[in-house]
PDB file of N, CA and C in Angstrom:
ATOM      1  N   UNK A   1      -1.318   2.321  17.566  1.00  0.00           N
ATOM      2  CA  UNK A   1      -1.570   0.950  17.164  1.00  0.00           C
ATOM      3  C   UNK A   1      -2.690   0.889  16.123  1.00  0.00           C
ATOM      4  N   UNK A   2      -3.699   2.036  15.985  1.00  0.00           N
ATOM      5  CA  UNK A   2      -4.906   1.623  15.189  1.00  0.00           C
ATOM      6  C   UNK A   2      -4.192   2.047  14.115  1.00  0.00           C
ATOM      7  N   UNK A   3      -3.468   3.212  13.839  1.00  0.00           N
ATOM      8  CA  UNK A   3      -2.703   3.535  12.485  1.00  0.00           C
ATOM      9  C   UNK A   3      -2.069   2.302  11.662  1.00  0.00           C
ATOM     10  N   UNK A   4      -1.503   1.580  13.028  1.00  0.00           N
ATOM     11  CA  UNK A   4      -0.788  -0.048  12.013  1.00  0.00           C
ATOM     12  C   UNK A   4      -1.659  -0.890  11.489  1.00  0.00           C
ATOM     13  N   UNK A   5      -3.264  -0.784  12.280  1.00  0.00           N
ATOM     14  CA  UNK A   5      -4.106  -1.772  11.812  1.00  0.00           C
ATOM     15  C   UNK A   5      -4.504  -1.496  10.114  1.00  0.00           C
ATOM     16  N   UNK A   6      -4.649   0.368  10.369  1.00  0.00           N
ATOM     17  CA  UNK A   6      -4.983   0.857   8.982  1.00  0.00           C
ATOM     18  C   UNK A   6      -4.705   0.421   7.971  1.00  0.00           C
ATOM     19  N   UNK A   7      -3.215   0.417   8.358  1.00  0.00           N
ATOM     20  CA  UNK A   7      -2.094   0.593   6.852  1.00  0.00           C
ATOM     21  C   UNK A   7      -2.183  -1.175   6.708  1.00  0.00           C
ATOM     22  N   UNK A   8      -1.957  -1.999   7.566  1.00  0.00           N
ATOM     23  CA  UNK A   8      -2.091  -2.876   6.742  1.00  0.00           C
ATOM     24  C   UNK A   8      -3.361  -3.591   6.499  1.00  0.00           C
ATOM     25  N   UNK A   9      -5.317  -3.320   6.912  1.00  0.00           N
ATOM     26  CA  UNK A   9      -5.672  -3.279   6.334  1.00  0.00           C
ATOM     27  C   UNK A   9      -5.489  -3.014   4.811  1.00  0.00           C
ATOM     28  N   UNK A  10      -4.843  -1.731   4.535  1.00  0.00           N
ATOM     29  CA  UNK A  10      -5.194  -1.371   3.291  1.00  0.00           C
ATOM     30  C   UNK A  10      -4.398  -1.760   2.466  1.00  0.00           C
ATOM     31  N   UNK A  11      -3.398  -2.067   2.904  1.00  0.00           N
ATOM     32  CA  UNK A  11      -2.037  -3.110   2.158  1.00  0.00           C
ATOM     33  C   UNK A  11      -3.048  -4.844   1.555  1.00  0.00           C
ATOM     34  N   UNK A  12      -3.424  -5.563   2.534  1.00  0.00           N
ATOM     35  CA  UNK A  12      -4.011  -6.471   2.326  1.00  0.00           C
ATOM     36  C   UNK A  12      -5.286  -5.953   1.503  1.00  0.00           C
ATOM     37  N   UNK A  13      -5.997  -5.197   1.144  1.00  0.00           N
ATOM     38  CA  UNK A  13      -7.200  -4.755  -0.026  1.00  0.00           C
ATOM     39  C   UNK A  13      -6.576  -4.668  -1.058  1.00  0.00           C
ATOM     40  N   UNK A  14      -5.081  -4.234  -0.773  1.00  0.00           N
ATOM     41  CA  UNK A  14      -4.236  -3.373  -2.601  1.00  0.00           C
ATOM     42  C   UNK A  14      -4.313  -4.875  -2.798  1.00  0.00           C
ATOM     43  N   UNK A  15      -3.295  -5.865  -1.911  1.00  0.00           N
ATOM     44  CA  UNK A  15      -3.099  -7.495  -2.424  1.00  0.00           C
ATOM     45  C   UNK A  15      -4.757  -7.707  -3.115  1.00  0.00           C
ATOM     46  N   UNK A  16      -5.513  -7.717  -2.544  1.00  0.00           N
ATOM     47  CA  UNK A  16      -6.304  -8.493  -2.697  1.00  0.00           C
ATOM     48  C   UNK A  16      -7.056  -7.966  -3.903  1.00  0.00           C
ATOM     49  N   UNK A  17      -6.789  -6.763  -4.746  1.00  0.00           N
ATOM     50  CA  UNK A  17      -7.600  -6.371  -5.637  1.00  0.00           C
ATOM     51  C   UNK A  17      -6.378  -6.818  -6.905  1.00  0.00           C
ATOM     52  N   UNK A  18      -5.395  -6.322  -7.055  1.00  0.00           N
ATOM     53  CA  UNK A  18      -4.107  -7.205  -7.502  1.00  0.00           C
ATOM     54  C   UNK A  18      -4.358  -8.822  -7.826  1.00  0.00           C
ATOM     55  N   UNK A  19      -4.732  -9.483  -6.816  1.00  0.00           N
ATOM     56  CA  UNK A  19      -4.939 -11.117  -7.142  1.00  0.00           C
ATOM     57  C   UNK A  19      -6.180 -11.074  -7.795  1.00  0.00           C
ATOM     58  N   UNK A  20      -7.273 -10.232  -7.891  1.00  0.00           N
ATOM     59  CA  UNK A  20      -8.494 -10.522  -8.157  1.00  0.00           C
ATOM     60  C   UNK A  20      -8.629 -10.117 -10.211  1.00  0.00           C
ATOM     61  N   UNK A  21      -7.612  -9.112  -9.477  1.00  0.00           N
ATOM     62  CA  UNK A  21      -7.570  -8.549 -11.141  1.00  0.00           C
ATOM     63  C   UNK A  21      -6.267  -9.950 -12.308  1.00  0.00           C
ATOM     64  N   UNK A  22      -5.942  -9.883 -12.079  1.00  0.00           N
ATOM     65  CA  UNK A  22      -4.797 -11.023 -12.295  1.00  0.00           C
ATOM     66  C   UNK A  22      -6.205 -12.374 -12.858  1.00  0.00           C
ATOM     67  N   UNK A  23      -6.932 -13.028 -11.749  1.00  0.00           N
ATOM     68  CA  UNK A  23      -7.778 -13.934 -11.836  1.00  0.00           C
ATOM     69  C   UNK A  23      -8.568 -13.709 -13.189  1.00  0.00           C
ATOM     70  N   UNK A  24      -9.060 -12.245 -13.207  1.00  0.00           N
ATOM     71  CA  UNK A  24      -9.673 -12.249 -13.815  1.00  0.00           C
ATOM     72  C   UNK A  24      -9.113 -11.773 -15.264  1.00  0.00           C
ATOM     73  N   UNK A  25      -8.372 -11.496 -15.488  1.00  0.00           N
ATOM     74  CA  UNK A  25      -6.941 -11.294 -16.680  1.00  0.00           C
ATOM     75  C   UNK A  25      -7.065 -12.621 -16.831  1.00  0.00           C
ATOM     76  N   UNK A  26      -6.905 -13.570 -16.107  1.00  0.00           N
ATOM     77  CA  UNK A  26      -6.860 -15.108 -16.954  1.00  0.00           C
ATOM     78  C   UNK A  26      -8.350 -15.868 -16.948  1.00  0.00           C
ATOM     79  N   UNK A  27      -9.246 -15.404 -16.844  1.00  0.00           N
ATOM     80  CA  UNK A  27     -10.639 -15.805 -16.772  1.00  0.00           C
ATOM     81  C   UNK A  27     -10.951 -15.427 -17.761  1.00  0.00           C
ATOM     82  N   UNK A  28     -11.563 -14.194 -17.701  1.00  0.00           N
ATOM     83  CA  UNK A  28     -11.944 -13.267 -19.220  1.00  0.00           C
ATOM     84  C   UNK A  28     -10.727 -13.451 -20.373  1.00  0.00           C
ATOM     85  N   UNK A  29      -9.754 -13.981 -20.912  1.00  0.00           N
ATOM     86  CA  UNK A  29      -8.901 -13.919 -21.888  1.00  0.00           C
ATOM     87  C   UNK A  29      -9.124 -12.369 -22.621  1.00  0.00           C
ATOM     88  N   UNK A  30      -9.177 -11.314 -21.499  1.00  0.00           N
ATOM     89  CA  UNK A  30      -8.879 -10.094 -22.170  1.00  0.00           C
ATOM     90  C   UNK A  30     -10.175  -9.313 -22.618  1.00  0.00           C
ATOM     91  N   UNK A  31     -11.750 -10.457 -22.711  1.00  0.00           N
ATOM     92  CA  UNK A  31     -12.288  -9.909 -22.668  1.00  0.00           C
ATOM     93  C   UNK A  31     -12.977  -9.013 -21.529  1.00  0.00           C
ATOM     94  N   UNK A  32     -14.002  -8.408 -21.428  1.00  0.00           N
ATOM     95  CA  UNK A  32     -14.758  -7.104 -20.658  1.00  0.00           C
ATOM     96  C   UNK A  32     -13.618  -6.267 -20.020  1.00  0.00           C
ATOM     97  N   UNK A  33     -14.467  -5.834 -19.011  1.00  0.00           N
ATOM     98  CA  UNK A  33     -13.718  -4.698 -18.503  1.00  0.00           C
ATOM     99  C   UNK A  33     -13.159  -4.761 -16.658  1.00  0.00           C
ATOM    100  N   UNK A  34     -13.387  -6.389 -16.200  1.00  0.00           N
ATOM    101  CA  UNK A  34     -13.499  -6.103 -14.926  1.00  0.00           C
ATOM    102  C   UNK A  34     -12.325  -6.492 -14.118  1.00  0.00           C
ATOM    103  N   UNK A  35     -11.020  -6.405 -15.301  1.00  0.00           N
ATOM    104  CA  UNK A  35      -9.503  -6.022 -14.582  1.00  0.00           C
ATOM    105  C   UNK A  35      -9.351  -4.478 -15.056  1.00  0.00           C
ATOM    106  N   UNK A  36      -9.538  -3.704 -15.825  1.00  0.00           N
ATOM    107  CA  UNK A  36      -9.338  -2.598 -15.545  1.00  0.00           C
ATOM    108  C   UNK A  36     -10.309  -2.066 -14.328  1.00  0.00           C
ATOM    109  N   UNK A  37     -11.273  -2.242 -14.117  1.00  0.00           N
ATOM    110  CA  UNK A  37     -11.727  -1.906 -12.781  1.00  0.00           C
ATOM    111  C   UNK A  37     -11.272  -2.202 -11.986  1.00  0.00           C
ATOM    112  N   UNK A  38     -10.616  -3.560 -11.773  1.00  0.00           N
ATOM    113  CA  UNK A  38      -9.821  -4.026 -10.485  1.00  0.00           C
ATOM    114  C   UNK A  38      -8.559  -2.973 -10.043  1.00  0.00           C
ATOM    115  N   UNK A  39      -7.715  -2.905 -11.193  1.00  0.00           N
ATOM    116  CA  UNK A  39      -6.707  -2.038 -11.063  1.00  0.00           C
ATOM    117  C   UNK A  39      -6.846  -1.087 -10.968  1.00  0.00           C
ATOM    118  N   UNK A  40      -7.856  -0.002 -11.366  1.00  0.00           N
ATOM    119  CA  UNK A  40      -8.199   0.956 -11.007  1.00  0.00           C
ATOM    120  C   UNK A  40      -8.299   1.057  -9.225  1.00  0.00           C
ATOM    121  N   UNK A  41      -9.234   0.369  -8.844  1.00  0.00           N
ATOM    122  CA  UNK A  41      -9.223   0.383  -7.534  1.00  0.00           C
ATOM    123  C   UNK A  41      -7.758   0.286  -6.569  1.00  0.00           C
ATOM    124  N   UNK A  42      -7.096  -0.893  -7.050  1.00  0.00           N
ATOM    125  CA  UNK A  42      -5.688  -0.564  -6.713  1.00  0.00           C
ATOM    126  C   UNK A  42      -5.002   0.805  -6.796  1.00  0.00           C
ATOM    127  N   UNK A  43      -5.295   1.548  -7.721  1.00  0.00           N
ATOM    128  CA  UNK A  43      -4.518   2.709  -7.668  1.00  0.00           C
ATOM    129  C   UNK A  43      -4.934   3.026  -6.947  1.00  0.00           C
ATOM    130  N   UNK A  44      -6.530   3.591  -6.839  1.00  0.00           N
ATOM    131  CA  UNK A  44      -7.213   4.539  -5.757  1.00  0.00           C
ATOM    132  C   UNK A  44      -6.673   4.018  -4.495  1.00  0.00           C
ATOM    133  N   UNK A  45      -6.598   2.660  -4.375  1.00  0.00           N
ATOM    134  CA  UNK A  45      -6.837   2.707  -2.583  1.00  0.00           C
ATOM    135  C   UNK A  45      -4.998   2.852  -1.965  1.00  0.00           C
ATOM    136  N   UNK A  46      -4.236   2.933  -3.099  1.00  0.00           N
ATOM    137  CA  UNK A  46      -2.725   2.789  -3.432  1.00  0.00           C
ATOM    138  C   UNK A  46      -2.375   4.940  -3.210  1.00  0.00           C
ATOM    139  N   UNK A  47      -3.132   5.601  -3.747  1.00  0.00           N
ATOM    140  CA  UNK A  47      -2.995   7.033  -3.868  1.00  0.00           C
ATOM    141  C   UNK A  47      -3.704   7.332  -1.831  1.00  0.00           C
ATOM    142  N   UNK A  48      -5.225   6.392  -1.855  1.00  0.00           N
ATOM    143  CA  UNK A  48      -5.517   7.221  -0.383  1.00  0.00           C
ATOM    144  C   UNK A  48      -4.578   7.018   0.657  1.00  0.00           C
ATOM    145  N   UNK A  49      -3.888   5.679   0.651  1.00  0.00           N
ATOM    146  CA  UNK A  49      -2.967   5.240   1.666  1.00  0.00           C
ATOM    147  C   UNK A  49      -1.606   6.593   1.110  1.00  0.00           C
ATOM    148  N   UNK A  50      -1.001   6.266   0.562  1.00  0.00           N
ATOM    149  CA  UNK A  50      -0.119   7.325   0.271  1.00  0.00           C
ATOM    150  C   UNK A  50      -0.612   8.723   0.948  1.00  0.00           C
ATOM    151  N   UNK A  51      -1.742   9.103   0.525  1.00  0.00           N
ATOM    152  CA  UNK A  51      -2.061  10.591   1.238  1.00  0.00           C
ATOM    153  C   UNK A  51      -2.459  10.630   2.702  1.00  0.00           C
ATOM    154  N   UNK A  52      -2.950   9.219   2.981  1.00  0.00           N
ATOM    155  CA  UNK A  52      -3.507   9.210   4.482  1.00  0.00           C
ATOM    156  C   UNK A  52      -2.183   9.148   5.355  1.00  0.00           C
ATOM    157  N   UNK A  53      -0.801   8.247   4.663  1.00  0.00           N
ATOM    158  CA  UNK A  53       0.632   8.640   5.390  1.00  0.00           C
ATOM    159  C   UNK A  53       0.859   9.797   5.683  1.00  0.00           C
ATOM    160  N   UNK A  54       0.950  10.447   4.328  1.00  0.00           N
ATOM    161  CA  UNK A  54       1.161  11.708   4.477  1.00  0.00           C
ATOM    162  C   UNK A  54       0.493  13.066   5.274  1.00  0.00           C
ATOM    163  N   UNK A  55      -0.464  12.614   5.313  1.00  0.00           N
ATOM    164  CA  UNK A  55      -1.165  13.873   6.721  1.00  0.00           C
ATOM    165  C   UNK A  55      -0.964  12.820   7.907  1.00  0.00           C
ATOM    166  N   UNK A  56      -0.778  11.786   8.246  1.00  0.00           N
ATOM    167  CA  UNK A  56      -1.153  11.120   9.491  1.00  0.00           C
ATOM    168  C   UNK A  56       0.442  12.016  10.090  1.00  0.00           C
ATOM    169  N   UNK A  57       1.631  11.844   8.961  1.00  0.00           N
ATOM    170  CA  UNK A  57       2.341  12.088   9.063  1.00  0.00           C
ATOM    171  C   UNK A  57       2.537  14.065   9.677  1.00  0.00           C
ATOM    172  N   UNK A  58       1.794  14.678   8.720  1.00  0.00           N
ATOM    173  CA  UNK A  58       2.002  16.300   9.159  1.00  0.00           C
ATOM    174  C   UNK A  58       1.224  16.647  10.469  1.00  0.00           C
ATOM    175  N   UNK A  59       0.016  15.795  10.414  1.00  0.00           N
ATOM    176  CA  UNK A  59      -0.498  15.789  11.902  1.00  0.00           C
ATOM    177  C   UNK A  59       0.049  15.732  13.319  1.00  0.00           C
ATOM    178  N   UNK A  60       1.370  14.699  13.004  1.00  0.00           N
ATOM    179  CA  UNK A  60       1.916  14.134  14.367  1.00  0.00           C
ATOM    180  C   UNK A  60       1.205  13.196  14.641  1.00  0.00           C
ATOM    181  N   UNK A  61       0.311  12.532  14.156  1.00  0.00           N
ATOM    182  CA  UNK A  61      -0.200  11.010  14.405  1.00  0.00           C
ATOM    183  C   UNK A  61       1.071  10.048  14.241  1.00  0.00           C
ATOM    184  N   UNK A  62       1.734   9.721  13.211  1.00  0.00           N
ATOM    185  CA  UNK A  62       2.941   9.268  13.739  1.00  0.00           C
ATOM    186  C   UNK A  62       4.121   9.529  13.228  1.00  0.00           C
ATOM    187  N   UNK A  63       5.305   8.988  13.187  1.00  0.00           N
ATOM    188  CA  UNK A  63       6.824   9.694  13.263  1.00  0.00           C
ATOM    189  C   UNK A  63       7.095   8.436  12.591  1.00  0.00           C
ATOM    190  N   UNK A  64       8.626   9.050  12.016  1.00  0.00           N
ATOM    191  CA  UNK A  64       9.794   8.181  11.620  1.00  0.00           C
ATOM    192  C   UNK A  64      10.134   7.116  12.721  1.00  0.00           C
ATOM    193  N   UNK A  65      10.788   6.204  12.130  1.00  0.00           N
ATOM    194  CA  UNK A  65      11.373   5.315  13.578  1.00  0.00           C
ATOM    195  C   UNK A  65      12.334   6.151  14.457  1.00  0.00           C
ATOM    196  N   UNK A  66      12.526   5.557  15.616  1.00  0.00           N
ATOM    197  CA  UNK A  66      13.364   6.912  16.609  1.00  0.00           C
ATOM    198  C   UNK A  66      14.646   6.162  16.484  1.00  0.00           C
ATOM    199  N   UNK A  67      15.179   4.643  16.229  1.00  0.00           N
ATOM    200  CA  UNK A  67      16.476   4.476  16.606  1.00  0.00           C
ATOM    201  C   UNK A  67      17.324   4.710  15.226  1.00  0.00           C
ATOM    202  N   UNK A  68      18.194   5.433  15.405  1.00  0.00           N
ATOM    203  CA  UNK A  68      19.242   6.301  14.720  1.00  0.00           C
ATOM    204  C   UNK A  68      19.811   4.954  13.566  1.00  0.00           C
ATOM    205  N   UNK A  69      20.403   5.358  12.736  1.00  0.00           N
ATOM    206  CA  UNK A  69      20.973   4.066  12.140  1.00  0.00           C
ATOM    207  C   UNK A  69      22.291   3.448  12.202  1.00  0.00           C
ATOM    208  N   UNK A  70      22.382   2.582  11.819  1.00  0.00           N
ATOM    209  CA  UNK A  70      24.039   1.319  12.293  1.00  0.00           C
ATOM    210  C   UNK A  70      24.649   2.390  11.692  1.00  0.00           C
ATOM    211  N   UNK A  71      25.947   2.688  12.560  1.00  0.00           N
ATOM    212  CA  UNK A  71      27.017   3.343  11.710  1.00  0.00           C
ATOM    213  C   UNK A  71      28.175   2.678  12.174  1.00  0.00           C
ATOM    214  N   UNK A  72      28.873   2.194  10.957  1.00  0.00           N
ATOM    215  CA  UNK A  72      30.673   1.448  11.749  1.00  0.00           C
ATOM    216  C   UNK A  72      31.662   2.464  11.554  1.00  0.00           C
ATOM    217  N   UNK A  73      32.506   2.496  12.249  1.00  0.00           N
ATOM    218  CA  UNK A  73      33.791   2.686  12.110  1.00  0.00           C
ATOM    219  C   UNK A  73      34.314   2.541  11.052  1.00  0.00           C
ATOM    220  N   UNK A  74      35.142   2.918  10.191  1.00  0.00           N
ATOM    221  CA  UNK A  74      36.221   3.093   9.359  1.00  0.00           C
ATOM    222  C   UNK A  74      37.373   2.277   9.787  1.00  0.00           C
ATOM    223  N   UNK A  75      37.402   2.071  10.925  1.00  0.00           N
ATOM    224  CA  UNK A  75      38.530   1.571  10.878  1.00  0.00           C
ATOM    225  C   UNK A  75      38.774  -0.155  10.847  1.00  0.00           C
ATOM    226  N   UNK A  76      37.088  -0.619  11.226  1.00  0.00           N
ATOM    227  CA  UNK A  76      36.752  -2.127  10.762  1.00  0.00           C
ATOM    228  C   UNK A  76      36.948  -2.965  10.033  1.00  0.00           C
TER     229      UNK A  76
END
């Protein structure tokens, strides 16, 4: 359960650096620099989640879903 809190913590930071950078894309009209910093951060925290899946994943912290998927008949 704390793994789900993680991920979408960090889902809601990507949103929230995304809206901030955006804000400020229409604030600054292009001037300074503090949507490329925004987005920057998006990547970073966009690359740690990606890698933190990925070992939570080789660890055995957690798994694929277990129920198998819909399969029909052919003859339906």
């Amino acid at each position: 359960m704390l793994i789900k809190i993680v991920i979408v913590l960090f889902l809601l930071m990507i949103i929230f650096t995304l809206a901030t950078s955006f804000y400020y894309l229409a604030k600054d009209k292009g001037q300074g620099d503090r949507v490329v910093r925004r987005l920057s951060w998006r990547i970073g925290l966009s690359l740690v989640l990606i890698l933190s899946l990925f070992g939570a994943y080789k660890m055995g912290w957690i798994e694929p879903g277990s129920k198998p998927p819909v399969r029909y008949s052919e003859g339906q």
